[in-house]
PDB file of N, CA and C in Angstrom:
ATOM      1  N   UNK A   1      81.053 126.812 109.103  1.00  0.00           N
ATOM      2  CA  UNK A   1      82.454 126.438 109.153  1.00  0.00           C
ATOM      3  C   UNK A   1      83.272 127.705 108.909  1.00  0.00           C
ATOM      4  N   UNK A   2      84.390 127.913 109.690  1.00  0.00           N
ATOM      5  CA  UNK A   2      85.290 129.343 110.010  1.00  0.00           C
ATOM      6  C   UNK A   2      86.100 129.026 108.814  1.00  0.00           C
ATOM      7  N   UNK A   3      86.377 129.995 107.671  1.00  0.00           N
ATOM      8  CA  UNK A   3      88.207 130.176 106.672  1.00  0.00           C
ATOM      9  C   UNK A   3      88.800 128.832 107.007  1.00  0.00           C
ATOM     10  N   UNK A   4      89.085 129.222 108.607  1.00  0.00           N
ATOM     11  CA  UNK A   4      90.324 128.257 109.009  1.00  0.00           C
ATOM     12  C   UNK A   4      89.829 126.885 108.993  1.00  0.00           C
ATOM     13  N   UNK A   5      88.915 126.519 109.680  1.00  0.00           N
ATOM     14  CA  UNK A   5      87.823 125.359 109.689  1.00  0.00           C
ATOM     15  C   UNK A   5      88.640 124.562 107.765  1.00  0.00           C
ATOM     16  N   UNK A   6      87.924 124.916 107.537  1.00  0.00           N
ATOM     17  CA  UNK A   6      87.814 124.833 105.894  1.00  0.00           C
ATOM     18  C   UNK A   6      89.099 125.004 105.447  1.00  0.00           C
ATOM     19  N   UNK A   7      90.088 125.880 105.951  1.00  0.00           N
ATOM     20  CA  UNK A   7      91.298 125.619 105.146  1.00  0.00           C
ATOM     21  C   UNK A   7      92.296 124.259 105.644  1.00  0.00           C
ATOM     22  N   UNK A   8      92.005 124.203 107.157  1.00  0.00           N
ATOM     23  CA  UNK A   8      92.539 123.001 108.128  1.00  0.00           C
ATOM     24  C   UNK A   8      91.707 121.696 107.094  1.00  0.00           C
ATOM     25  N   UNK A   9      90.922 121.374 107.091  1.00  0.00           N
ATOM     26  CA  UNK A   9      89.785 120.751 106.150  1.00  0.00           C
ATOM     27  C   UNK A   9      90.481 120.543 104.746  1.00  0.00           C
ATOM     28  N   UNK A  10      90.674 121.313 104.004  1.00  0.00           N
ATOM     29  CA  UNK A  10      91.723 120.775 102.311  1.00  0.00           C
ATOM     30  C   UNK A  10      92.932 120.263 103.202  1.00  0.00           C
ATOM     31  N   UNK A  11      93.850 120.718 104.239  1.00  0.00           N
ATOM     32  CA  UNK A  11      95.136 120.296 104.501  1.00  0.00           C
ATOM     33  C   UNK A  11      95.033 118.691 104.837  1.00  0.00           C
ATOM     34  N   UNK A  12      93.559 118.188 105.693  1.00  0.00           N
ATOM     35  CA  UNK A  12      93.730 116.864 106.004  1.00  0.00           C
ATOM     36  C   UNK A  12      93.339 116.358 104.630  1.00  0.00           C
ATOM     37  N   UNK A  13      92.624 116.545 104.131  1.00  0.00           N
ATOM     38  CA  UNK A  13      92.377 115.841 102.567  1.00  0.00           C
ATOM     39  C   UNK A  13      93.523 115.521 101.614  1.00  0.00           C
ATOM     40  N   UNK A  14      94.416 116.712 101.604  1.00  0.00           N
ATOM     41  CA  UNK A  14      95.253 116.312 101.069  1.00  0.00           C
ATOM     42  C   UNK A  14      96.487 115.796 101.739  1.00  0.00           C
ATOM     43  N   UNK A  15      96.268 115.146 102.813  1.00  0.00           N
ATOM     44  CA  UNK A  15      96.949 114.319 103.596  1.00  0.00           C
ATOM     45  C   UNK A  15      96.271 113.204 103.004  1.00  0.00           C
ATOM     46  N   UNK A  16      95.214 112.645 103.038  1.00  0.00           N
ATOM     47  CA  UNK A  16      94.655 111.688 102.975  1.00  0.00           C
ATOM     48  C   UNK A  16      95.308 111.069 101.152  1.00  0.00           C
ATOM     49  N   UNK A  17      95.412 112.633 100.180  1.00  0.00           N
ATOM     50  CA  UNK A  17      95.585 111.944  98.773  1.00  0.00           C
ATOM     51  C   UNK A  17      97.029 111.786  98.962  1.00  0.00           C
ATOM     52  N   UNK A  18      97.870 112.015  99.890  1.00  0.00           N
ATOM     53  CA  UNK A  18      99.343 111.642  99.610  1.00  0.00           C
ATOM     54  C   UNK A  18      99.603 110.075 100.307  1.00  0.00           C
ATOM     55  N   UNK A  19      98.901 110.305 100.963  1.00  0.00           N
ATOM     56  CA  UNK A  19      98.880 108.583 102.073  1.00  0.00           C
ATOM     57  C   UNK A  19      98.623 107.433 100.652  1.00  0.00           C
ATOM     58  N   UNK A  20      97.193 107.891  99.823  1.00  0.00           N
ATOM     59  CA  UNK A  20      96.573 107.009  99.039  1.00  0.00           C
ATOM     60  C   UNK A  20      97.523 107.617  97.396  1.00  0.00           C
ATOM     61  N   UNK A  21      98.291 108.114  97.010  1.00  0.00           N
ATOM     62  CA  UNK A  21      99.374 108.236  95.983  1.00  0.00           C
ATOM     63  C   UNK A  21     100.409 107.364  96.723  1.00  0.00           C
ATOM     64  N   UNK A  22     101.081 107.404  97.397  1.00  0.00           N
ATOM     65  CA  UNK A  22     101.925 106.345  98.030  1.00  0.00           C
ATOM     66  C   UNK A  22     101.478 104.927  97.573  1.00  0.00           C
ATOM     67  N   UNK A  23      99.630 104.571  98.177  1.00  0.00           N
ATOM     68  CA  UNK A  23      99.978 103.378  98.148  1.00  0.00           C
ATOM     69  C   UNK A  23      99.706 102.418  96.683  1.00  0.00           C
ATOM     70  N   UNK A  24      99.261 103.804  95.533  1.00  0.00           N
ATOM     71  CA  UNK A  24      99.087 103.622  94.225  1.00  0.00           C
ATOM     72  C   UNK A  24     100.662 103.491  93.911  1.00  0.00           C
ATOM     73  N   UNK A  25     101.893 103.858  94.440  1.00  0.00           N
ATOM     74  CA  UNK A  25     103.092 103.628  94.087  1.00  0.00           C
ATOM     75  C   UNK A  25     102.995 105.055  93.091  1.00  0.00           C
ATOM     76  N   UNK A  26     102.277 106.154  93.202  1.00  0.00           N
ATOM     77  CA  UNK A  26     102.500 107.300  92.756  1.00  0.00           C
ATOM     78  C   UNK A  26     103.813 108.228  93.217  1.00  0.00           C
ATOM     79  N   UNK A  27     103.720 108.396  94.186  1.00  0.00           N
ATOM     80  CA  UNK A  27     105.124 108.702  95.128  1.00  0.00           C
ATOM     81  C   UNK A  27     105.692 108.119  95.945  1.00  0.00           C
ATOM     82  N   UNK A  28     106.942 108.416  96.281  1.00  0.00           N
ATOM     83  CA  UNK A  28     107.515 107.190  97.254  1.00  0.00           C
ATOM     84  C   UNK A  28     107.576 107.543  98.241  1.00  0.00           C
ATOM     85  N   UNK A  29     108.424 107.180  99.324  1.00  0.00           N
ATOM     86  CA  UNK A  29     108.230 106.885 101.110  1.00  0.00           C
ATOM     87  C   UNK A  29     108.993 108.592 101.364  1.00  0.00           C
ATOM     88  N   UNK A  30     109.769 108.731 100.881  1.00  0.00           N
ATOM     89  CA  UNK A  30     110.378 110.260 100.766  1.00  0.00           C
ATOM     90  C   UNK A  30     109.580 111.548 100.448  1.00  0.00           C
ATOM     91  N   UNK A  31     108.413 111.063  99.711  1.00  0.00           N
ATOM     92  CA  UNK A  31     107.946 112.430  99.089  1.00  0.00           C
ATOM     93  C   UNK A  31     106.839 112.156 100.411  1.00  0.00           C
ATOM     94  N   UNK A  32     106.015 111.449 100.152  1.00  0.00           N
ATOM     95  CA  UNK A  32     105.333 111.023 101.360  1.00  0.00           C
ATOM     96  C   UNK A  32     105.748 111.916 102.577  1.00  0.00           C
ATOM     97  N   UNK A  33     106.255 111.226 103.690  1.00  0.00           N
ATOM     98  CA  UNK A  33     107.131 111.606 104.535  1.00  0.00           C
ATOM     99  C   UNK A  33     107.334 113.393 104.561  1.00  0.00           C
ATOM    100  N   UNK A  34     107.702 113.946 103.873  1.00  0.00           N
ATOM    101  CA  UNK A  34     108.030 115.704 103.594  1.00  0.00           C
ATOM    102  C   UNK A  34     106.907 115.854 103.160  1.00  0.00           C
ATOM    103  N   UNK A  35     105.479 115.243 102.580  1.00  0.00           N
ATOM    104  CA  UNK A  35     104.422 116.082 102.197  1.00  0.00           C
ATOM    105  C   UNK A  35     103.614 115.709 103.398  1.00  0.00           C
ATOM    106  N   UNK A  36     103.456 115.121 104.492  1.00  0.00           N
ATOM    107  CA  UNK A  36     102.856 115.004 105.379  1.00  0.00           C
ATOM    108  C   UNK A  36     103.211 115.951 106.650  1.00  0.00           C
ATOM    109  N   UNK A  37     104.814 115.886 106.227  1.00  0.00           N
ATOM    110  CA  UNK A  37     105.282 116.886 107.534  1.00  0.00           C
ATOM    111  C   UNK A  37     104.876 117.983 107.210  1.00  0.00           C
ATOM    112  N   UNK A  38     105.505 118.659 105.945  1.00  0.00           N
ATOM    113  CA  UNK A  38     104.387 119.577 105.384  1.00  0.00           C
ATOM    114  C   UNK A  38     103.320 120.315 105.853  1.00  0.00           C
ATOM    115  N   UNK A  39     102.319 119.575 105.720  1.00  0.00           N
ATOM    116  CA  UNK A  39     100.793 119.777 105.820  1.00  0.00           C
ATOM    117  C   UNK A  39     100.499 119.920 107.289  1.00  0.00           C
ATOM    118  N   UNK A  40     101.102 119.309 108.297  1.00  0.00           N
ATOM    119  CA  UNK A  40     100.980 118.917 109.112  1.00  0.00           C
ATOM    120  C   UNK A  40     101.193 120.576 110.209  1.00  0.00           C
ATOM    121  N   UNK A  41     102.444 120.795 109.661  1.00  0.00           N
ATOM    122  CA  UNK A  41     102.657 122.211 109.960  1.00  0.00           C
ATOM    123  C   UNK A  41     101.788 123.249 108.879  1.00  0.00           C
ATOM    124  N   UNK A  42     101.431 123.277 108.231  1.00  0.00           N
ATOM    125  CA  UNK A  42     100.295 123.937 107.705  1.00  0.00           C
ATOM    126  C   UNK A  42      98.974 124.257 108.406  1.00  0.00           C
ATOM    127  N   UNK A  43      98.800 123.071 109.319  1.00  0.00           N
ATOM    128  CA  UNK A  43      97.407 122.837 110.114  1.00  0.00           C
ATOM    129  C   UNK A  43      97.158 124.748 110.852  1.00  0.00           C
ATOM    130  N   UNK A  44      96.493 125.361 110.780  1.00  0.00           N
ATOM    131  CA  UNK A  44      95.967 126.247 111.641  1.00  0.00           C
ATOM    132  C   UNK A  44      95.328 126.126 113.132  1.00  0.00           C
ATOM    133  N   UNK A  45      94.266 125.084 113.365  1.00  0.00           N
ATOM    134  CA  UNK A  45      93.495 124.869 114.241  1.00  0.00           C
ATOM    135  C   UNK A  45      93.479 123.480 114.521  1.00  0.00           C
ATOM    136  N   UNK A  46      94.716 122.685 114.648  1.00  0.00           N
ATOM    137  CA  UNK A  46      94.169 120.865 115.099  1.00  0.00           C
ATOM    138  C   UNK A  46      93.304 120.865 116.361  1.00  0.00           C
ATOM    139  N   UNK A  47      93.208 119.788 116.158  1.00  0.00           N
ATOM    140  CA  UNK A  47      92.716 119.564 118.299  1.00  0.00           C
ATOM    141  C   UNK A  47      93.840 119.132 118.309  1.00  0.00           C
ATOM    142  N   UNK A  48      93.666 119.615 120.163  1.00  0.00           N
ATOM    143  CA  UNK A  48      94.879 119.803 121.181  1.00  0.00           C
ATOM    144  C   UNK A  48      96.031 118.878 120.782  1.00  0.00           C
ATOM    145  N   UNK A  49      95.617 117.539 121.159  1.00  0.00           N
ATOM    146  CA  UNK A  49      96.383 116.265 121.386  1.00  0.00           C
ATOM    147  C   UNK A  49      96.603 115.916 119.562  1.00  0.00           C
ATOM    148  N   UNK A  50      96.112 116.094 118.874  1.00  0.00           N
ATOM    149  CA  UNK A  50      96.049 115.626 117.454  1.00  0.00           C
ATOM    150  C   UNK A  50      97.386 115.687 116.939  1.00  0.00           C
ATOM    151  N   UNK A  51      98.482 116.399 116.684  1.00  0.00           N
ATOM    152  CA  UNK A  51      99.421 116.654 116.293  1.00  0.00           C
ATOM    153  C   UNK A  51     100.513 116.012 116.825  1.00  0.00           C
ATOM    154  N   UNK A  52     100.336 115.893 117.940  1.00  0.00           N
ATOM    155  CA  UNK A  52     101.551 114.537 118.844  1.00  0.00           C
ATOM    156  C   UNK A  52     101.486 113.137 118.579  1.00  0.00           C
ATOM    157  N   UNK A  53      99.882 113.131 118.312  1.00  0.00           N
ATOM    158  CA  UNK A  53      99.491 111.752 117.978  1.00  0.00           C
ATOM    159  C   UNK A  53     100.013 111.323 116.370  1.00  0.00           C
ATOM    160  N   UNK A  54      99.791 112.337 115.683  1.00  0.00           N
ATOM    161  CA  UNK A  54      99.902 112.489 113.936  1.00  0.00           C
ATOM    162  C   UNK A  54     101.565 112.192 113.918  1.00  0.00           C
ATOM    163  N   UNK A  55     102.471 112.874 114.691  1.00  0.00           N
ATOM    164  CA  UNK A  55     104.008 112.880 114.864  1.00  0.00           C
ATOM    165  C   UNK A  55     104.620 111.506 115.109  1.00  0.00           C
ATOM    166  N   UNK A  56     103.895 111.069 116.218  1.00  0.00           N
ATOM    167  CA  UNK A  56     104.410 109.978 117.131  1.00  0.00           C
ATOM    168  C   UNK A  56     104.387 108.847 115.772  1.00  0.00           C
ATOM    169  N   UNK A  57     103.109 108.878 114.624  1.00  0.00           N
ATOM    170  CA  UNK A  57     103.460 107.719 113.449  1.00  0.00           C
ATOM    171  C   UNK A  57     103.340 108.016 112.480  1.00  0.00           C
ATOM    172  N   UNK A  58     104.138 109.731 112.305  1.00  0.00           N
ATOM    173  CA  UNK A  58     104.853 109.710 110.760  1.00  0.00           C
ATOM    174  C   UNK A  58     105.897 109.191 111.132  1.00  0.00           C
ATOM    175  N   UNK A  59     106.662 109.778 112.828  1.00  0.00           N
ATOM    176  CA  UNK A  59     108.124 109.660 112.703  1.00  0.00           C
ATOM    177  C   UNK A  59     108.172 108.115 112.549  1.00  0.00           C
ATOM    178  N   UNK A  60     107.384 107.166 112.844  1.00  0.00           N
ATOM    179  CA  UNK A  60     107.857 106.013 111.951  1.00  0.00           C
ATOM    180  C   UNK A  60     108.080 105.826 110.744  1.00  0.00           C
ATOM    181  N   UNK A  61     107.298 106.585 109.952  1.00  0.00           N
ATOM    182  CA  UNK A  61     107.602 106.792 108.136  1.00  0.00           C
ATOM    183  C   UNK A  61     109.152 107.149 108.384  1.00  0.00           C
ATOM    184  N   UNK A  62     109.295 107.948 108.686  1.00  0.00           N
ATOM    185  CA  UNK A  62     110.614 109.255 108.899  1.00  0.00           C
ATOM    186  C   UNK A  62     111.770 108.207 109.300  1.00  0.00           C
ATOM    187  N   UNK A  63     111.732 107.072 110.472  1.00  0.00           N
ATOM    188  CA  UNK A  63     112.196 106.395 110.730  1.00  0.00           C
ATOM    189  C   UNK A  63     112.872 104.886 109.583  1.00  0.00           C
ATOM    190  N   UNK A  64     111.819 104.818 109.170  1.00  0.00           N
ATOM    191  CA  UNK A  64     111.930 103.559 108.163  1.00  0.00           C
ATOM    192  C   UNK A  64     112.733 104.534 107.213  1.00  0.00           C
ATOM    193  N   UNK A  65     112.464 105.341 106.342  1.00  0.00           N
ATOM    194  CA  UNK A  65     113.121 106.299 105.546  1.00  0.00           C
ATOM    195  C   UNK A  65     114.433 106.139 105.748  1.00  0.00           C
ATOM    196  N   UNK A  66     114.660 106.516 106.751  1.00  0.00           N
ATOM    197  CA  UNK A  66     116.117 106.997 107.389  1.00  0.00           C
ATOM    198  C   UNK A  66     116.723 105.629 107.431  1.00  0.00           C
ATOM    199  N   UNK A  67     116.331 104.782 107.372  1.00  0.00           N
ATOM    200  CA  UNK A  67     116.657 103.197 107.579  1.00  0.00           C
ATOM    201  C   UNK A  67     117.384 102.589 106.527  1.00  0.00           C
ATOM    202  N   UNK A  68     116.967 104.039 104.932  1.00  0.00           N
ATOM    203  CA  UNK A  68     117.303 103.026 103.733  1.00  0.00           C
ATOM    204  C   UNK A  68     117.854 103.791 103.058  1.00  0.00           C
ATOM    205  N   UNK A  69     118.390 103.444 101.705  1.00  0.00           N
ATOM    206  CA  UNK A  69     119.546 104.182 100.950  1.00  0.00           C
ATOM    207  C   UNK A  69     118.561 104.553  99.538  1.00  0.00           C
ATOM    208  N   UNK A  70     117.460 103.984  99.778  1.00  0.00           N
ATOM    209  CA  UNK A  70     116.769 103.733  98.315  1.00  0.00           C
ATOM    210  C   UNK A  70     115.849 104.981  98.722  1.00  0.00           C
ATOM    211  N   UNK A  71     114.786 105.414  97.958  1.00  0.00           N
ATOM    212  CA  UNK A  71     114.085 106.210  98.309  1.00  0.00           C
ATOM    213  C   UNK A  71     112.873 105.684  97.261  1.00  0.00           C
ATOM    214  N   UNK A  72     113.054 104.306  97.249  1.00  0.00           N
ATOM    215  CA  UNK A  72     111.877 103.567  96.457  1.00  0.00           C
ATOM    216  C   UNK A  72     111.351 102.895  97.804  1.00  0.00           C
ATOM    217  N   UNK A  73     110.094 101.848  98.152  1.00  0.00           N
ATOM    218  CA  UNK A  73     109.805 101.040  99.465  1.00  0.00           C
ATOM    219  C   UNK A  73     110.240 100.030  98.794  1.00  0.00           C
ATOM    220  N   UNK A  74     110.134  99.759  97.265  1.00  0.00           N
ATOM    221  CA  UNK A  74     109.871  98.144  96.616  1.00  0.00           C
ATOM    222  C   UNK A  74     111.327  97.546  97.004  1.00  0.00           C
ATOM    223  N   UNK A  75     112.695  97.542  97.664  1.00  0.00           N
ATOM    224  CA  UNK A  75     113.310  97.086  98.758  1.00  0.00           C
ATOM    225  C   UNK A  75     113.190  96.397 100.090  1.00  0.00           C
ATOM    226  N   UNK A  76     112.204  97.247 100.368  1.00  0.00           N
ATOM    227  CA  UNK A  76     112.263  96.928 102.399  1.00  0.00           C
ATOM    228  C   UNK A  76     111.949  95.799 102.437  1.00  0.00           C
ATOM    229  N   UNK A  77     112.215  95.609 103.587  1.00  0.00           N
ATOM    230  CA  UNK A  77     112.478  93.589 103.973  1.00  0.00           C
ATOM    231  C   UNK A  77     110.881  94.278 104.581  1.00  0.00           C
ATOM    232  N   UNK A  78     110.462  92.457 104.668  1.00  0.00           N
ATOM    233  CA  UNK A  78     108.888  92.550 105.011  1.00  0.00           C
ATOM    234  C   UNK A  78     108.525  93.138 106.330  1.00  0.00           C
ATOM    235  N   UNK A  79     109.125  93.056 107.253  1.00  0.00           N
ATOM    236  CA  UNK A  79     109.225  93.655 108.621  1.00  0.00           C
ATOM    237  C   UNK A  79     108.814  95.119 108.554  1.00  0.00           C
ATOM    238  N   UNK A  80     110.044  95.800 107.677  1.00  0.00           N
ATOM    239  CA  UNK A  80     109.876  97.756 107.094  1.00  0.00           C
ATOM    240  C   UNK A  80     108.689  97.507 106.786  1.00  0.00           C
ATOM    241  N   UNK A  81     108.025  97.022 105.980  1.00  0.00           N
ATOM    242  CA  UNK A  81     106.608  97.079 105.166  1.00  0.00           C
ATOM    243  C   UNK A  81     105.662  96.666 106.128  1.00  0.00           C
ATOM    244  N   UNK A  82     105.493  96.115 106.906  1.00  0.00           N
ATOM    245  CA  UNK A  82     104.625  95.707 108.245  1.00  0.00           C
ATOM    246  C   UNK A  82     105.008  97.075 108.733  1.00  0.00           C
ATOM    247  N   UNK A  83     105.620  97.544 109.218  1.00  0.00           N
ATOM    248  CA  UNK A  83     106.186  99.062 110.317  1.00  0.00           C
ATOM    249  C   UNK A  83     105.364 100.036 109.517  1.00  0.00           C
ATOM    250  N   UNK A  84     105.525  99.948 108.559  1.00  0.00           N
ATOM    251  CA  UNK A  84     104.846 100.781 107.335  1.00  0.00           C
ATOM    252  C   UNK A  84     103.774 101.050 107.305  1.00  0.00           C
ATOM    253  N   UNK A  85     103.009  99.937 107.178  1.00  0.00           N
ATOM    254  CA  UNK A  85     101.752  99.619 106.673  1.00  0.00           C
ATOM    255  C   UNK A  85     100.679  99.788 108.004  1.00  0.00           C
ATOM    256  N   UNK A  86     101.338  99.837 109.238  1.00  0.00           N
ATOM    257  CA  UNK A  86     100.518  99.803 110.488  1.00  0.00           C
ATOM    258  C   UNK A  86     100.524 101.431 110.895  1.00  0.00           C
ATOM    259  N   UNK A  87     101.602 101.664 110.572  1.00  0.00           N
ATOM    260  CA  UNK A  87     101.833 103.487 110.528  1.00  0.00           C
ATOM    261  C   UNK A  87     100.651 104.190 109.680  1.00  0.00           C
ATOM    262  N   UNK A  88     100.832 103.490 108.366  1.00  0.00           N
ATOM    263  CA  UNK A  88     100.047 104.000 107.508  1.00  0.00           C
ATOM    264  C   UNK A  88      98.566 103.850 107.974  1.00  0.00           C
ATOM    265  N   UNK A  89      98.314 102.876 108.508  1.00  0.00           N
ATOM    266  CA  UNK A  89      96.543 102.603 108.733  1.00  0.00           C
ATOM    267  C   UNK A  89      96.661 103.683 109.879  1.00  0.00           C
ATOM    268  N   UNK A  90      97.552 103.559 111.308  1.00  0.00           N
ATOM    269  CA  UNK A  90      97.324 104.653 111.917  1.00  0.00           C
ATOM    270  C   UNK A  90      97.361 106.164 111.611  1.00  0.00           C
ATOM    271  N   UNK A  91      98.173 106.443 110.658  1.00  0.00           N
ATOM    272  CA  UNK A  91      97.740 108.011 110.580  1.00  0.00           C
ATOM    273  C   UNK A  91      96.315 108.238 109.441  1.00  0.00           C
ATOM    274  N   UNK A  92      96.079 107.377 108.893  1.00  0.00           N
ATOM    275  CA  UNK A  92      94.375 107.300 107.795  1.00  0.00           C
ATOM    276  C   UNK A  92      93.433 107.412 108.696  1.00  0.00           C
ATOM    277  N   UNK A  93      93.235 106.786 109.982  1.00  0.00           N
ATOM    278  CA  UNK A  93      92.802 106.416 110.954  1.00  0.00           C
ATOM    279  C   UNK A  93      92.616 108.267 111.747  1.00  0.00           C
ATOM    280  N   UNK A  94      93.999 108.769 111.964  1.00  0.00           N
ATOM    281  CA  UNK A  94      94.152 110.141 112.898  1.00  0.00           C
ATOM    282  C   UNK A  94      93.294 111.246 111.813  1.00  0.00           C
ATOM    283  N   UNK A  95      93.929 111.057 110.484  1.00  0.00           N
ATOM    284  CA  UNK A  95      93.273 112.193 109.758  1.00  0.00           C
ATOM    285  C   UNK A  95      91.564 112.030 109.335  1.00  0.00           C
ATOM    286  N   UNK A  96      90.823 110.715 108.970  1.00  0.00           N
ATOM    287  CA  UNK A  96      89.882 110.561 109.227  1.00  0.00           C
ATOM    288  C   UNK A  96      88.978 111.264 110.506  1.00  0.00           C
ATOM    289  N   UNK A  97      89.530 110.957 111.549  1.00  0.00           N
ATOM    290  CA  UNK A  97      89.181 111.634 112.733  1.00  0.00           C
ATOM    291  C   UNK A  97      88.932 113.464 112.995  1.00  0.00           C
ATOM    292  N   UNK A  98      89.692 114.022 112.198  1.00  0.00           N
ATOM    293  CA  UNK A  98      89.383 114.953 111.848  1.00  0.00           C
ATOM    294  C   UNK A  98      88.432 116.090 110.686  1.00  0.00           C
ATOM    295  N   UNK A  99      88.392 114.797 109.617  1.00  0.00           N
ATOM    296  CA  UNK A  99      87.642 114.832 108.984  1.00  0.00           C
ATOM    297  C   UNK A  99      86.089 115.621 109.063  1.00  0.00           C
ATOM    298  N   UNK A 100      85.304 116.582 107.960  1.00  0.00           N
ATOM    299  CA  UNK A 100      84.074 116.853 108.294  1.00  0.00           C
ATOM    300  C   UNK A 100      83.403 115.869 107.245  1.00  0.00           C
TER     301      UNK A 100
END
């Protein structure tokens, strides 16, 4: 495994512990959201298509965010939390995939 290999490698991991602090109610939809974009631009080496795919369902996080005045989730009408929660399985789902 290349530096980069391995440093791309901690960046999805710790994608993975901000997804799973979120859903411990450790951080909220805001910190979330900026620590994913974050990381995301951190990446050195994704595959090709990976990063459009990763974009296409934070900006739903980013979206719901922008939706609310609170920067807690324990608000959102059940609908936000469905939008949420399907986002959320899809990007666990994208970064898994990258996973070693």
């Amino acid at each position: 495994m290349s530096a980069s290999s391995a440093y791309d490698q901690r960046q999805y991991r710790q994608m993975l512990h901000m997804i799973d602090a979120y859903e411990r109610d450790q951080i909220g939809l805001a910190t979330l959201t900026s620590n994913l974009e974050a990381l995301l631009e951190c990446l050195e080496h994704p595959s090709e298509d990976w990063p459009q795919a990763f974009q296409s369902e934070w900006s739903v996080l980013e979206q719901v965010y922008a939706s609310t005045d609170d920067q807690l989730t324990s608000q959102l009408n059940r609908q936000d939390k469905n939008i949420l929660n399907k986002a959320i399985v899809e990007l666990r789902k994208l970064i898994l995939s990258q996973t070693l």
